[in-house]
C-alpha atoms as a PDB file:
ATOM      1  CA  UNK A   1      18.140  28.932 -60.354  1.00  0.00           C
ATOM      2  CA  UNK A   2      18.363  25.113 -60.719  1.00  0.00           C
ATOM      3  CA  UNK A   3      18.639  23.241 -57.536  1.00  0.00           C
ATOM      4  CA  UNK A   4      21.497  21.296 -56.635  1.00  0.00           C
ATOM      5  CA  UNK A   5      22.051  17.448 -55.350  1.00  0.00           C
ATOM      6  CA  UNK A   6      24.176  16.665 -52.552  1.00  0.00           C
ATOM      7  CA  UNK A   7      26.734  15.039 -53.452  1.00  0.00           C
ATOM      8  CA  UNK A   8      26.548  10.893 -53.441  1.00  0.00           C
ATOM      9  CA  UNK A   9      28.039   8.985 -50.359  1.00  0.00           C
ATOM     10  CA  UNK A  10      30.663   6.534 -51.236  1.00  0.00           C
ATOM     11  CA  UNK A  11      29.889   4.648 -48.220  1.00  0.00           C
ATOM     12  CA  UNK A  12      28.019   1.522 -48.909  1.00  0.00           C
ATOM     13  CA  UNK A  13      24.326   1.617 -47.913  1.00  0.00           C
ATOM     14  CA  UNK A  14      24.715  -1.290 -45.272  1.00  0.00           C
ATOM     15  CA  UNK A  15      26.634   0.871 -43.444  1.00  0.00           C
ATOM     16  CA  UNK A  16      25.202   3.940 -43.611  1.00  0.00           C
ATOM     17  CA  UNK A  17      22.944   5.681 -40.998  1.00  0.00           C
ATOM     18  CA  UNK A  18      19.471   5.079 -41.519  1.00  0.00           C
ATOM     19  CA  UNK A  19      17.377   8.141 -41.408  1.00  0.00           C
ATOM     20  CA  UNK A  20      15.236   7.157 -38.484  1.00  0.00           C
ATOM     21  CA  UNK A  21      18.130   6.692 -36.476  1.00  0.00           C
ATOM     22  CA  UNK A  22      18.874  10.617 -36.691  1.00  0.00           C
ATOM     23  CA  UNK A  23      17.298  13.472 -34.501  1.00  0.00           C
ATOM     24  CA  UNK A  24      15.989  16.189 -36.582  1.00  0.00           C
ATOM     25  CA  UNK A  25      19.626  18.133 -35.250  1.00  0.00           C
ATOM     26  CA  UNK A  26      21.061  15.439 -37.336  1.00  0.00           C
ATOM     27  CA  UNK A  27      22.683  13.595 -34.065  1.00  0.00           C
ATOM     28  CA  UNK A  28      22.683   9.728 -34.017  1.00  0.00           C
ATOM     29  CA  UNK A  29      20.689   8.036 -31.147  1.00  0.00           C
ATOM     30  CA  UNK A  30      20.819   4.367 -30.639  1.00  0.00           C
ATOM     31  CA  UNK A  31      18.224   2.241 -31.774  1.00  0.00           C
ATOM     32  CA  UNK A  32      15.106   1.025 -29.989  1.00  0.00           C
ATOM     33  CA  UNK A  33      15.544  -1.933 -28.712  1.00  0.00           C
ATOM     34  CA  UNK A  34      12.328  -4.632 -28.104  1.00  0.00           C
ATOM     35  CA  UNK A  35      12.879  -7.625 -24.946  1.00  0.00           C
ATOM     36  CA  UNK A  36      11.032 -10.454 -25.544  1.00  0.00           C
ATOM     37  CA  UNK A  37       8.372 -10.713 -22.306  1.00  0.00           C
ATOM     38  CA  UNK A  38      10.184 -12.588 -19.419  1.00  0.00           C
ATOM     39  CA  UNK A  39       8.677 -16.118 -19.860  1.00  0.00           C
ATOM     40  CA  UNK A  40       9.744 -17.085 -16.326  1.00  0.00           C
ATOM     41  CA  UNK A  41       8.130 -14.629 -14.064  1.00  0.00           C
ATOM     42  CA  UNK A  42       4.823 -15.847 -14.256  1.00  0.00           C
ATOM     43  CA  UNK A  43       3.388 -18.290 -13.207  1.00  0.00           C
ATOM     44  CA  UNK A  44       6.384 -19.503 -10.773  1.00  0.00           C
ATOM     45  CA  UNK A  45       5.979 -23.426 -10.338  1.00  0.00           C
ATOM     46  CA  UNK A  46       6.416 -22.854  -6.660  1.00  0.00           C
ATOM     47  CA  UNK A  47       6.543 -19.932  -3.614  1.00  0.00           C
ATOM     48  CA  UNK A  48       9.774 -18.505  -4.544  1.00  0.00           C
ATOM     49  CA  UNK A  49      12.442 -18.949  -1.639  1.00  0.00           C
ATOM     50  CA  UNK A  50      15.606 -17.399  -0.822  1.00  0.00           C
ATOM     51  CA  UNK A  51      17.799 -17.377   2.165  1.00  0.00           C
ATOM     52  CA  UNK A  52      16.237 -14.515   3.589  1.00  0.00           C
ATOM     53  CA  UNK A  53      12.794 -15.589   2.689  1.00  0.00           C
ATOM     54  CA  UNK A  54      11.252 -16.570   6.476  1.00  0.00           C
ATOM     55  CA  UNK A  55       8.387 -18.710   7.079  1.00  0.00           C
ATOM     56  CA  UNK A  56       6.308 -15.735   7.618  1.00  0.00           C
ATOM     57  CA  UNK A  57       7.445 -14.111   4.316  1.00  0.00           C
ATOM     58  CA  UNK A  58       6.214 -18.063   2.594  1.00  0.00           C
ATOM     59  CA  UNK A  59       3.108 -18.177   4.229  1.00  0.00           C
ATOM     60  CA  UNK A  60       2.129 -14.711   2.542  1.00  0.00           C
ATOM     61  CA  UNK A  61       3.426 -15.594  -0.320  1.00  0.00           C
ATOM     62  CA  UNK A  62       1.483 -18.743  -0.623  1.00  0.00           C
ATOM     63  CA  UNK A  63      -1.974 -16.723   0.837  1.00  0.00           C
ATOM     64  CA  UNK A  64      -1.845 -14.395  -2.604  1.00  0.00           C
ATOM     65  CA  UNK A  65      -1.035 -17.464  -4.452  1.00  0.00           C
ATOM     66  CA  UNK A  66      -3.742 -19.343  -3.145  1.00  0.00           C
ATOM     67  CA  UNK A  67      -6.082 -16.169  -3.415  1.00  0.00           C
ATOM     68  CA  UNK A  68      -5.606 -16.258  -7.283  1.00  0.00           C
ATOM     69  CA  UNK A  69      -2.334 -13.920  -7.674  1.00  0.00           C
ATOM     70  CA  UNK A  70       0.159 -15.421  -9.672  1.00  0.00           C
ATOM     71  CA  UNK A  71       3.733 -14.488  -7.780  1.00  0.00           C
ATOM     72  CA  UNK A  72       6.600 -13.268  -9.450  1.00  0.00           C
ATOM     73  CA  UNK A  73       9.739 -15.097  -9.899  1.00  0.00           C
ATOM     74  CA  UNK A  74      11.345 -13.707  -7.280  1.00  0.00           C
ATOM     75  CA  UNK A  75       8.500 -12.587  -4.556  1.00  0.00           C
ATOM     76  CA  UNK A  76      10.286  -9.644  -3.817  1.00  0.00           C
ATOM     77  CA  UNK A  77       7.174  -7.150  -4.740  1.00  0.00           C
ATOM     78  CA  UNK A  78       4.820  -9.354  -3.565  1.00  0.00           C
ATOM     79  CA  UNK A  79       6.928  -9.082  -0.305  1.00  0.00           C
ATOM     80  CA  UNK A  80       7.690  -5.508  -0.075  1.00  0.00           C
ATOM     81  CA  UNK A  81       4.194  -4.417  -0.871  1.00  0.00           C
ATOM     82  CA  UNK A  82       3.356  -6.906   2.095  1.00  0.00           C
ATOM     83  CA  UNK A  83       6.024  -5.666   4.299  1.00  0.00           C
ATOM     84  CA  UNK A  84       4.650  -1.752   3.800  1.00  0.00           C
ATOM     85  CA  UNK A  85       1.143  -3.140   4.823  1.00  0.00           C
ATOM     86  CA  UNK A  86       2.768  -4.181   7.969  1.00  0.00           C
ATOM     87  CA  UNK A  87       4.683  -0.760   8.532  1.00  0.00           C
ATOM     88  CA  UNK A  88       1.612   1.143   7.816  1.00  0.00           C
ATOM     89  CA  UNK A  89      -0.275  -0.665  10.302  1.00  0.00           C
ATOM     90  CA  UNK A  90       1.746  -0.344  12.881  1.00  0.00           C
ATOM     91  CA  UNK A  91       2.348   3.478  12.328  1.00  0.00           C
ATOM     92  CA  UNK A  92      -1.463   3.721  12.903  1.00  0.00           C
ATOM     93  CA  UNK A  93      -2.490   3.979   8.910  1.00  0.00           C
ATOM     94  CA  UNK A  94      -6.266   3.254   7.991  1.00  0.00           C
ATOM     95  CA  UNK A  95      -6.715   0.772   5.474  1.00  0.00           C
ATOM     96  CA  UNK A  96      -8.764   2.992   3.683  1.00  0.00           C
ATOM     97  CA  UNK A  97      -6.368   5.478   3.151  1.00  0.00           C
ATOM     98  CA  UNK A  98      -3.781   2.460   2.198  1.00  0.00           C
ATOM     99  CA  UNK A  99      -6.621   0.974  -0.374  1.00  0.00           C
ATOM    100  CA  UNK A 100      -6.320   3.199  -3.753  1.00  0.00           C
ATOM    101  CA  UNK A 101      -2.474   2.963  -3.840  1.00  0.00           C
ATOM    102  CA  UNK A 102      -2.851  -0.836  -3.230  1.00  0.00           C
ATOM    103  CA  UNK A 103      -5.680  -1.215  -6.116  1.00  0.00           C
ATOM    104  CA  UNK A 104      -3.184   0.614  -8.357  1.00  0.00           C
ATOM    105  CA  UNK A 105      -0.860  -2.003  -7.389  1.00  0.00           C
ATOM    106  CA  UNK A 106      -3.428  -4.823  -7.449  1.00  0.00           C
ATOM    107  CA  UNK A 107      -4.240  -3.548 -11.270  1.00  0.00           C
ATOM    108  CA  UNK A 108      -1.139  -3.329 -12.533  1.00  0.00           C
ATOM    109  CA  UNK A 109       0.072  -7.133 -10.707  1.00  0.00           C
ATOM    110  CA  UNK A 110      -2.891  -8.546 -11.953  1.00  0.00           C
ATOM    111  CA  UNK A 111      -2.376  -7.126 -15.858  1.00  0.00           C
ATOM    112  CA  UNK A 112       1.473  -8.317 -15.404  1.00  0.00           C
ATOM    113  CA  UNK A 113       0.832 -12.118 -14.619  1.00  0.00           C
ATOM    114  CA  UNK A 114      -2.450 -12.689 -16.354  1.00  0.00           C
ATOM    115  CA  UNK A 115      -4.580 -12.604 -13.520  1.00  0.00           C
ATOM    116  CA  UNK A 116      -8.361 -12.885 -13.605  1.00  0.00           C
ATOM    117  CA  UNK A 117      -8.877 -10.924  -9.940  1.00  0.00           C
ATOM    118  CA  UNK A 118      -9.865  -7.015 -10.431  1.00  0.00           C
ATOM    119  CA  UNK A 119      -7.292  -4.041  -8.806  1.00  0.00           C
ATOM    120  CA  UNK A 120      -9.865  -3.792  -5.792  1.00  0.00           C
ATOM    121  CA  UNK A 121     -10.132  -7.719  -5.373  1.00  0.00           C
ATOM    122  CA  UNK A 122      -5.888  -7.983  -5.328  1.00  0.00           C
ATOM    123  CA  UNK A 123      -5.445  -4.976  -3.067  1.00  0.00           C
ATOM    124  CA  UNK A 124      -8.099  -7.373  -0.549  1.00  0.00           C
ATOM    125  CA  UNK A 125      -6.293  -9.883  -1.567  1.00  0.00           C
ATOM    126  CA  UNK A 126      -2.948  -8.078  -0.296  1.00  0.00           C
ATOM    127  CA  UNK A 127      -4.072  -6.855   3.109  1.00  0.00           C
ATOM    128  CA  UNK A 128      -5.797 -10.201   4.016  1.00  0.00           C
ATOM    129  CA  UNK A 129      -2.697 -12.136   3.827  1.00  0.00           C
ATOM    130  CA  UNK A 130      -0.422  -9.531   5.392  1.00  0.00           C
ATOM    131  CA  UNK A 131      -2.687  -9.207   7.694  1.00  0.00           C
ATOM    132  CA  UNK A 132      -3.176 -13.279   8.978  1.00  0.00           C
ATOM    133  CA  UNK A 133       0.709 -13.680   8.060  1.00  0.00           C
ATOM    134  CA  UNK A 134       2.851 -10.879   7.944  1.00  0.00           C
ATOM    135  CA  UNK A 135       1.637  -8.448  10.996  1.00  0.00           C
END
């Protein structure tokens, strides 16, 4: 039994799908698309400040700065992983039971903005200057 072709597509090849572009049910999915890095988030030239940002929220800001950290455009995680410090605190939470979630945090801040510090040595870094200006 000779095997057969399928038949040839009229439609041009530009506009064709491309095979990678096809699940193996033979359903389109969209392409993946790359983002350039975001060129602004670190380092900021200065503490970021917002309406809402308080003198409090700028002098922690400017303690993780100073300590090495690089902030993000905005400050907002820098703020909110301050700001949980504080609740956990005052709730009566050790800092040792606090410290591996914030060296997680610490690792991954510190591989985001280029930082030198270590996971353990930015979670320090974090409870220090919640600590002296958050609490």
């Amino acid at each position: 039994m000779a095997a057969t072709n399928p038949p040839e597509s009229k439609t041009p090849p530009s506009q064709q799908p491309s095979k990678s572009s096809q699940t193996s049910q033979g359903a389109s999915r969209p392409p993946v698309v790359t983002l350039p890095p975001d060129t602004k988030a670190y380092p900021p030239p200065n503490v970021p400040r917002s309406a809402a940002t308080t003198n409090k929220d700028m002098a922690y800001l400017q303690g993780l700065q100073q300590g090495g950290l690089p902030i993000s455009a905005s400050g907002t995680i820098e703020l909110g992983i301050g700001r949980s410090i504080c609740g956990e605190l005052a709730h009566g939470s050790k800092v040792e039971d606090m410290k591996p979630l914030l060296m997680s945090a610490g690792s991954l801040a510190g591989s985001l903005s280029g930082s030198k510090l270590t996971g353990d040595q930015i979670a320090d870094l974090y409870l220090a200057s919640a600590k002296d200006h958050l609490c």
